[in-house]
N, C-alpha and C. Protein backbone atom coordinates (compact mmCIF):
# COMPACT_ATOMS: atom_id res chain seq x y z
N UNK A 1 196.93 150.34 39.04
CA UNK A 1 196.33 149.81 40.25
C UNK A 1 196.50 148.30 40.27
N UNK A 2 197.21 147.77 41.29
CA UNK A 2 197.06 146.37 41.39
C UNK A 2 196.51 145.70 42.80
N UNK A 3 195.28 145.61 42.82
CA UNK A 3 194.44 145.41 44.05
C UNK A 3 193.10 144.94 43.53
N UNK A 4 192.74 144.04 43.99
CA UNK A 4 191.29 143.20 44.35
C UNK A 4 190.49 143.01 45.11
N UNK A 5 189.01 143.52 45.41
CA UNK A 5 188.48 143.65 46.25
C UNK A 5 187.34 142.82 45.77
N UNK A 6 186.93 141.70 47.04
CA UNK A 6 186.12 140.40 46.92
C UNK A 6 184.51 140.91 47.94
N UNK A 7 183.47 140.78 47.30
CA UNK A 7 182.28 140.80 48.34
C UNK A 7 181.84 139.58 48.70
N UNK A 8 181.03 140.03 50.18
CA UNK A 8 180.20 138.87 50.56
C UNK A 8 179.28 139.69 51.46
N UNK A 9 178.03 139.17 50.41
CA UNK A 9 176.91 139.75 51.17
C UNK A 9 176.24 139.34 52.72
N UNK A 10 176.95 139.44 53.74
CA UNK A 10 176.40 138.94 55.15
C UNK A 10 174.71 139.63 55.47
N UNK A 11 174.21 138.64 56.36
CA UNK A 11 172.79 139.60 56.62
C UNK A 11 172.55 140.88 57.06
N UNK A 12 173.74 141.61 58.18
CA UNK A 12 173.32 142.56 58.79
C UNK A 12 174.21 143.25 58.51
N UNK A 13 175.41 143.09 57.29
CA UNK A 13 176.98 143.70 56.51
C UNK A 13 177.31 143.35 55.53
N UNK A 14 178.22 144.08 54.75
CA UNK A 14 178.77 143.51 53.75
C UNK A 14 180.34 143.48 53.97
N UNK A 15 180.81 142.60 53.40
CA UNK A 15 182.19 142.01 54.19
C UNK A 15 183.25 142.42 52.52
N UNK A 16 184.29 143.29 52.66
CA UNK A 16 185.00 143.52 51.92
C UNK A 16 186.43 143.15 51.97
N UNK A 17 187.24 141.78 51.14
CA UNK A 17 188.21 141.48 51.31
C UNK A 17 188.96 142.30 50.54
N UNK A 18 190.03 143.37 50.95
CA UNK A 18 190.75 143.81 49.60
C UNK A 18 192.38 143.12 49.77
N UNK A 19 193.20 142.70 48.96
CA UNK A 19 194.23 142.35 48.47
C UNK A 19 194.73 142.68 47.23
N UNK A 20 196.42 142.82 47.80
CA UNK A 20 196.90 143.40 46.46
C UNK A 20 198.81 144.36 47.17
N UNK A 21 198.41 145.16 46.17
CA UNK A 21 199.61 146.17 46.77
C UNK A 21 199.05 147.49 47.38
N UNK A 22 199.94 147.16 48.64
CA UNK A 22 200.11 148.48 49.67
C UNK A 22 200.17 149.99 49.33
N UNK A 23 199.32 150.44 48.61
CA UNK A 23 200.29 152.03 48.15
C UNK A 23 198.86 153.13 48.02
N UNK A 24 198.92 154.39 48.23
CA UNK A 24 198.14 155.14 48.32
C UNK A 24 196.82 155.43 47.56
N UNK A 25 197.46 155.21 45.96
CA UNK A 25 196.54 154.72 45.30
C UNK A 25 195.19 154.23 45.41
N UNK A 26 196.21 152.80 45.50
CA UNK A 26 195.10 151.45 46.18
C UNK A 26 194.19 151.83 47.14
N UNK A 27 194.61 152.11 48.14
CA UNK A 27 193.84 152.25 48.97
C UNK A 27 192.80 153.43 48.94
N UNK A 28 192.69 154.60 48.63
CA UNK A 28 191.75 155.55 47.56
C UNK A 28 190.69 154.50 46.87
N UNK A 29 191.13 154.29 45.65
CA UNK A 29 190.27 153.73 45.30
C UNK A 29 189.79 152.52 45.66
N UNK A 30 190.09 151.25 46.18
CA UNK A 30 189.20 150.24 46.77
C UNK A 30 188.21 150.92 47.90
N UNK A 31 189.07 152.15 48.79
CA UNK A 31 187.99 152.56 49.59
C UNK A 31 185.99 153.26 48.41
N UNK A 32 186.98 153.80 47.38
CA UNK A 32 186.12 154.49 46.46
C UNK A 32 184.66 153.24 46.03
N UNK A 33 185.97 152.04 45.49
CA UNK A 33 184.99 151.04 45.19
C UNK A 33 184.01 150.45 46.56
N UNK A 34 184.43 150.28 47.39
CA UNK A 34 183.55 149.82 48.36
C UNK A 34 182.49 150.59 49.12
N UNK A 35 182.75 151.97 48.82
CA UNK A 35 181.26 153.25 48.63
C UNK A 35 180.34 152.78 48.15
N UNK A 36 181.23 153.06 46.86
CA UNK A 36 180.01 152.65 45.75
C UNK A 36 179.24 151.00 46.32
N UNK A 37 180.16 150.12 46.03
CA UNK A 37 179.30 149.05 46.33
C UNK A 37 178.00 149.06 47.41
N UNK A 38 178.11 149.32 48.14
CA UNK A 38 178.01 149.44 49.62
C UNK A 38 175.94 150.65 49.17
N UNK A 39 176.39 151.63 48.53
CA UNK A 39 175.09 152.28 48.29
C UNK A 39 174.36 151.46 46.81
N UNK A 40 174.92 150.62 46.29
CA UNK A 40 174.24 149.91 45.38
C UNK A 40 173.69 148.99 46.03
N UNK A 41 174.43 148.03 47.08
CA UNK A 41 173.80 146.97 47.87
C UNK A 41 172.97 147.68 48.55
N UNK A 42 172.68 148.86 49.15
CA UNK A 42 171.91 149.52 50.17
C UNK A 42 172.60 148.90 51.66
N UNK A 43 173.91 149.10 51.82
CA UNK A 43 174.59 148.35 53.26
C UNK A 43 174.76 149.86 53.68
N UNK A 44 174.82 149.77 54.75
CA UNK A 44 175.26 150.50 55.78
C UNK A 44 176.19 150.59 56.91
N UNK A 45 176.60 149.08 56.78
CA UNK A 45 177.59 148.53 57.67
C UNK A 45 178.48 147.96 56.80
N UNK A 46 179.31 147.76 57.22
CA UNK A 46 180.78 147.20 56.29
C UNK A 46 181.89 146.79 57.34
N UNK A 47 182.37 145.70 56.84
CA UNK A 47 183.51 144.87 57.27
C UNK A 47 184.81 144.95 56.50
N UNK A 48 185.46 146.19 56.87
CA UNK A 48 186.87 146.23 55.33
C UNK A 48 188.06 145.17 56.39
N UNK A 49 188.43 144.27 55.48
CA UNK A 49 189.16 143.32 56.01
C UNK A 49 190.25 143.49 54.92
N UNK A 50 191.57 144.75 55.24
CA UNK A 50 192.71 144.81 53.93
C UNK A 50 193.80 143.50 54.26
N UNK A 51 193.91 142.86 53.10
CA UNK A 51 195.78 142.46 53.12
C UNK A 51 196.34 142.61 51.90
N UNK A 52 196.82 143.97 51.74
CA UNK A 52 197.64 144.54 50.88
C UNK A 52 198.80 144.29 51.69
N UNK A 53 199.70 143.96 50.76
CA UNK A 53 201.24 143.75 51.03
C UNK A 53 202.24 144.87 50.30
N UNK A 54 203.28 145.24 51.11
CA UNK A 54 203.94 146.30 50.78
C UNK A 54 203.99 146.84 52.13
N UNK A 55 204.91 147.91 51.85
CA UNK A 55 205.39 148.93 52.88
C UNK A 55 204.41 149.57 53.62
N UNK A 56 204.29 149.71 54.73
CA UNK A 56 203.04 150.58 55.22
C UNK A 56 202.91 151.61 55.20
N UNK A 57 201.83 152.76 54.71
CA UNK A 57 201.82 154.51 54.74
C UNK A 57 202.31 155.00 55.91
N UNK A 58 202.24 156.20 55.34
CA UNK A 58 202.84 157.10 56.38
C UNK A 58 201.71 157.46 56.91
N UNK A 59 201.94 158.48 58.04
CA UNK A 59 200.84 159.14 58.53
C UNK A 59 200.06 160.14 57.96
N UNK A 60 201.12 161.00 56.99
CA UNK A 60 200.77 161.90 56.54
C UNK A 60 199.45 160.95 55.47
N UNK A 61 199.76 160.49 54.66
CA UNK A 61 199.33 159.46 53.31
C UNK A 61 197.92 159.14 54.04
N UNK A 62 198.44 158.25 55.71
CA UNK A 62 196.73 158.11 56.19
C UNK A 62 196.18 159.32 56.67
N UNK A 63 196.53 159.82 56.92
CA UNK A 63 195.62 160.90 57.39
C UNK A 63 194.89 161.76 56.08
N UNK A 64 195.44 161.97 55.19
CA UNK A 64 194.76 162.58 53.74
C UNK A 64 194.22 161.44 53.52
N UNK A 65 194.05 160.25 52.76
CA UNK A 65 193.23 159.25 52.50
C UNK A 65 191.77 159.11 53.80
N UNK A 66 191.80 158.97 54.86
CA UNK A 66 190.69 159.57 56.01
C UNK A 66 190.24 160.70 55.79
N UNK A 67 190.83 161.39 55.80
CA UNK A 67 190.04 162.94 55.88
C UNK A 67 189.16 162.89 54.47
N UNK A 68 189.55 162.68 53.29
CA UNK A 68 189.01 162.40 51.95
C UNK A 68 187.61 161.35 51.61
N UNK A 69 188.22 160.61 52.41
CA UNK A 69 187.37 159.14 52.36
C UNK A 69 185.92 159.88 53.25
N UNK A 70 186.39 160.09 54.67
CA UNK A 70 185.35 160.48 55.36
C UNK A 70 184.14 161.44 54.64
N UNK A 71 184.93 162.37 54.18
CA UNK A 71 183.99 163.20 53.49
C UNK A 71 183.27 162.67 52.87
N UNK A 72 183.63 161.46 51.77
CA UNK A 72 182.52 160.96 50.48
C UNK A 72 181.74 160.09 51.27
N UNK A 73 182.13 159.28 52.39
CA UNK A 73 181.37 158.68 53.42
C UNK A 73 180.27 158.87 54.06
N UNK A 74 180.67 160.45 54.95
CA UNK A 74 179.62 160.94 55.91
C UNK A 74 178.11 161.04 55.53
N UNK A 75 177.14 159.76 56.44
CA UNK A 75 176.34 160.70 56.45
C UNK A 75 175.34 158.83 55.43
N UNK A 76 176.35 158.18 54.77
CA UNK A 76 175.98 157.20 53.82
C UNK A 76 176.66 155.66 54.83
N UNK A 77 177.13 156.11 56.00
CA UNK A 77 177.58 154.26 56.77
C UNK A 77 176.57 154.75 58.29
N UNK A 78 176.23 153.34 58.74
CA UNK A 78 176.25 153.48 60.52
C UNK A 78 177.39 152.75 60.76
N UNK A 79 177.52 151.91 60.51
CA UNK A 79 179.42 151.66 61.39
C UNK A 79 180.59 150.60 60.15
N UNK A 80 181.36 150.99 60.35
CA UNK A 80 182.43 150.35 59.63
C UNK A 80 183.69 150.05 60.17
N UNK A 81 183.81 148.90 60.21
CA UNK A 81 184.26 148.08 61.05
C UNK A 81 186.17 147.88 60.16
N UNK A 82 187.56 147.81 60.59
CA UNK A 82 188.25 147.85 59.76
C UNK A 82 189.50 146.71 60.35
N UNK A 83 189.96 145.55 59.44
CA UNK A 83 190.86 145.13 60.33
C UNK A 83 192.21 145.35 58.89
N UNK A 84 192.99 145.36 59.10
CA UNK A 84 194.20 145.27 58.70
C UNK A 84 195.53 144.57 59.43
N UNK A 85 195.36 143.12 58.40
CA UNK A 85 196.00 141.81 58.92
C UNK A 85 197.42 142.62 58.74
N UNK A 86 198.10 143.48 58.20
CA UNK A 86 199.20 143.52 58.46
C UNK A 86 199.94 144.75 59.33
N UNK A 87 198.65 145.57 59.87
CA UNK A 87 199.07 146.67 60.70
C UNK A 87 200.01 146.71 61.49
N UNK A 88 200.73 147.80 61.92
CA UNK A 88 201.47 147.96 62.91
C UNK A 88 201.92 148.80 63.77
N UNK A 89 201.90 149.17 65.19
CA UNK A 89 201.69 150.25 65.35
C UNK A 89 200.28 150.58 65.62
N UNK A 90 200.40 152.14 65.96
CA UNK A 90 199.28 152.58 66.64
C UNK A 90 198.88 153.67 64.98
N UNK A 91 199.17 153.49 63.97
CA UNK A 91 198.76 154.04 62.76
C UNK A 91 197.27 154.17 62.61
N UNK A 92 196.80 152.60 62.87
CA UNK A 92 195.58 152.81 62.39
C UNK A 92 194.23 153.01 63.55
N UNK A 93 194.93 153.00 64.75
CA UNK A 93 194.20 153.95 65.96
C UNK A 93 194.14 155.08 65.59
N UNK A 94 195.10 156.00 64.61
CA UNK A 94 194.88 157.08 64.51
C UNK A 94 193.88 157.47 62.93
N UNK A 95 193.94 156.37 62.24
CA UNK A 95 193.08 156.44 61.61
C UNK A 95 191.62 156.81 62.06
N UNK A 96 191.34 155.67 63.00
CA UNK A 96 190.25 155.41 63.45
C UNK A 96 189.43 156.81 64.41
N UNK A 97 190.44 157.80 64.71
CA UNK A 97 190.58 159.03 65.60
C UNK A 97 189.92 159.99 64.39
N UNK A 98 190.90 159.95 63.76
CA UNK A 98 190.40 160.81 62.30
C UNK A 98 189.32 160.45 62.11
N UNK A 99 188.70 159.58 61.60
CA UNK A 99 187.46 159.02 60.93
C UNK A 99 186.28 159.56 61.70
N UNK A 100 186.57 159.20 62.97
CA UNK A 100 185.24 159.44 64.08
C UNK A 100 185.38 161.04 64.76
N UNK A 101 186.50 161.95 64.42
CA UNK A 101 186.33 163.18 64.62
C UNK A 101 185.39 163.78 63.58
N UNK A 102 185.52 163.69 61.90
CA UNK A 102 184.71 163.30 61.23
C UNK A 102 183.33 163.00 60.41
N UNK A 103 183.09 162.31 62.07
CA UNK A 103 181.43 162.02 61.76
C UNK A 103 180.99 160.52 61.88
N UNK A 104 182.40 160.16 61.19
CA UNK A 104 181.91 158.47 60.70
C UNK A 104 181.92 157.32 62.38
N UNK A 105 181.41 156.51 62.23
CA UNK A 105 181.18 155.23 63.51
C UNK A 105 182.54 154.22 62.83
N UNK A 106 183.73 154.62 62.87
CA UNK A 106 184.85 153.69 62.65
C UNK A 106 185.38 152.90 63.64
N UNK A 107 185.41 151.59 63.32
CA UNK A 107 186.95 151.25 65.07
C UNK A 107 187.77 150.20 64.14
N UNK A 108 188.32 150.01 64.55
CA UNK A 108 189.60 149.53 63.94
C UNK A 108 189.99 148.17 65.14
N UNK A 109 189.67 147.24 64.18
CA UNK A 109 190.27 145.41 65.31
C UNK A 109 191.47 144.98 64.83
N UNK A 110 192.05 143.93 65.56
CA UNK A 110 192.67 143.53 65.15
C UNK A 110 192.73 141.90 64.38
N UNK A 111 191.32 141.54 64.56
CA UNK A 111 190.65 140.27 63.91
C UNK A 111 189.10 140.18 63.40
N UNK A 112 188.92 139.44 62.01
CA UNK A 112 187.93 139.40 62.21
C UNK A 112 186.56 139.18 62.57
N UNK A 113 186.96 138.58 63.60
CA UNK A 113 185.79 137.88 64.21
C UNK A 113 185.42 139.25 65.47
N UNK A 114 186.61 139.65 65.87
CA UNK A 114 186.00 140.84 66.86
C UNK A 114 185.36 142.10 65.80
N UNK A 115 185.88 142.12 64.75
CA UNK A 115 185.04 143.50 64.24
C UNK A 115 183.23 142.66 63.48
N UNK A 116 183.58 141.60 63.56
CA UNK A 116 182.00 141.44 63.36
C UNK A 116 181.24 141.52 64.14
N UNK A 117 181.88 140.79 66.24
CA UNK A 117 181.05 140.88 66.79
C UNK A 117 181.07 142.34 66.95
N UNK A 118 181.05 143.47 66.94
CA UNK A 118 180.84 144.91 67.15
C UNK A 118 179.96 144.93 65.74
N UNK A 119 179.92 145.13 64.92
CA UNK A 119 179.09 145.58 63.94
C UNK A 119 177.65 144.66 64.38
N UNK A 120 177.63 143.51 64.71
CA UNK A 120 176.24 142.85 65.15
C UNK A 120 175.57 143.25 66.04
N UNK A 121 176.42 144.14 67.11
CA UNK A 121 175.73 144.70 68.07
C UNK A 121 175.68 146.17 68.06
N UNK A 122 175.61 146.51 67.01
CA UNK A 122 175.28 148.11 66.54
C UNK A 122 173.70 147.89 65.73
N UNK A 123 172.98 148.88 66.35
CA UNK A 123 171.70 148.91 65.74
C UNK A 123 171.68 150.05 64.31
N UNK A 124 170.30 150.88 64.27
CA UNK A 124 170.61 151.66 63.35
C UNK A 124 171.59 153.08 63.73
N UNK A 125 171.10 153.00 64.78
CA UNK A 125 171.74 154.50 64.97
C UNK A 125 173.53 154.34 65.45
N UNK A 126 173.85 152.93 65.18
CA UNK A 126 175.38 152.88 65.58
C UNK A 126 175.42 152.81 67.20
N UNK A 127 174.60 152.65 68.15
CA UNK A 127 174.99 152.68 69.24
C UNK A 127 174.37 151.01 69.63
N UNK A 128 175.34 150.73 70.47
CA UNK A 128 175.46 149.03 70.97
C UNK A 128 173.73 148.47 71.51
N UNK A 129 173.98 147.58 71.42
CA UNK A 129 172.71 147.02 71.48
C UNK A 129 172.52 146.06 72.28
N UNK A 130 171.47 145.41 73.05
CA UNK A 130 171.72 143.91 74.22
C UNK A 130 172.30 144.43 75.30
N UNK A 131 172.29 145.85 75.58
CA UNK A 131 172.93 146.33 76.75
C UNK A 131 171.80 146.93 77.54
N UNK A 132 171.31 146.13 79.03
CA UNK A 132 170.61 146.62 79.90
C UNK A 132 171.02 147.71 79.82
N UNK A 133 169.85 149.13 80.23
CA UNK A 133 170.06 150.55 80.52
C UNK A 133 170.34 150.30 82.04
N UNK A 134 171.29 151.29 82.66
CA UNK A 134 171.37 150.94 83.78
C UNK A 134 169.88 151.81 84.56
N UNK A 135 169.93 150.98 85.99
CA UNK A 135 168.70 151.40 86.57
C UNK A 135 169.24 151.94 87.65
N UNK A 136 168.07 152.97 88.28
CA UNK A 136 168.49 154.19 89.08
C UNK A 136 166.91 153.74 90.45
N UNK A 137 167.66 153.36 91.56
CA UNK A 137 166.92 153.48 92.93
C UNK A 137 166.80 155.05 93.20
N UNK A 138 165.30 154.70 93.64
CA UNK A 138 164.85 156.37 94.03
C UNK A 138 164.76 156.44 95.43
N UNK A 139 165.12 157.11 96.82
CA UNK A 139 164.89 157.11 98.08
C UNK A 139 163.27 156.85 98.29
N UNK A 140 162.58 156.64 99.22
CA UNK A 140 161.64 156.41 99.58
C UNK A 140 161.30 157.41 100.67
C-alpha cells in the first residue's frame, strides 16, 4: 500500500486528505481507514478529498469498491461528501448513484469548498437545512 491519509477535525466534519497511488487496493483500505476513524472520532459527516495519482479505475473496480464500502458504511454516516481532484468523466457520478441506491447520503463535487458548503447544510437526518418550507394559500 502506498497511500496517506491526513485528518482534520472540522466542527460539524471530519475532513480526510488521502494521497498516494491510484489503485484498488488503496482505495479499499483508506476508505476502511476513514470508517474506522470517523466512529472513533464519533463523525458522521466526512469530507473525502482523494489525490491519488495513477491511472483511473475502471467501472467495474468502482462499482465493487461502492457496493463493499457501502455495506460497512450503512447506517454509521449522515452525509459524505467526496471530491476527487483528478476525476474524469462521469465515473464518479456513478459512484455516487451506487452509494445512494445503497442507503448512504453520498454526492460527489468537484471542489472543495462546494462539498463543504453541502455537508454544512445537512442537519442530522441528511436533509438540507435554512430552507423555508414552502407555504400553501388556502381559498377563503
Amino acid at each position: 500500500m502506498s497511500y496517506k491519509v491526513t485528518f482534520t477535525q472540522k466542527p460539524a466534519y471530519l475532513h480526510a486528505v488521502v494521497t498516494g497511488s491510484n489503485t484498488k487496493e488503496n482505495v479499499e483500505h483508506y476508505l476502511e481507514e476513514i470508517r474506522r476513524e470517523c466512529m472513533a472520532r464519533r463523525s458522521s459527516k466526512v469530507l473525502i478529498e482523494e489525490r491519488l495519482v495513477g491511472p483511473r479505475l475502471g467501472a467495474i473496480d468502482v462499482f465493487e469498491i461502492v457496493v463493499e464500502g457501502s455495506s460497512r458504511a450503512h447506517g454509521r454516516f449522515e452525509a459524505i461528501a467526496f471530491v476527487d481532484v483528478h476525476a474524469k468523466g462521469d465515473l464518479m457520478k456513478f459512484s455516487e448513484t451506487v452509494a445512494t441506491n445503497r442507503g448512504l447520503l453520498v454526492k460527489v463535487f468537484a471542489s472543495v469548498a462546494d462539498a463543504e458548503r453541502w455537508l454544512l447544510t445537512r442537519d442530522v437526518t441528511g436533509v438540507r437545512t435554512g430552507v423555508a418550507a414552502p407555504t400553501h394559500k388556502t381559498s377563503e
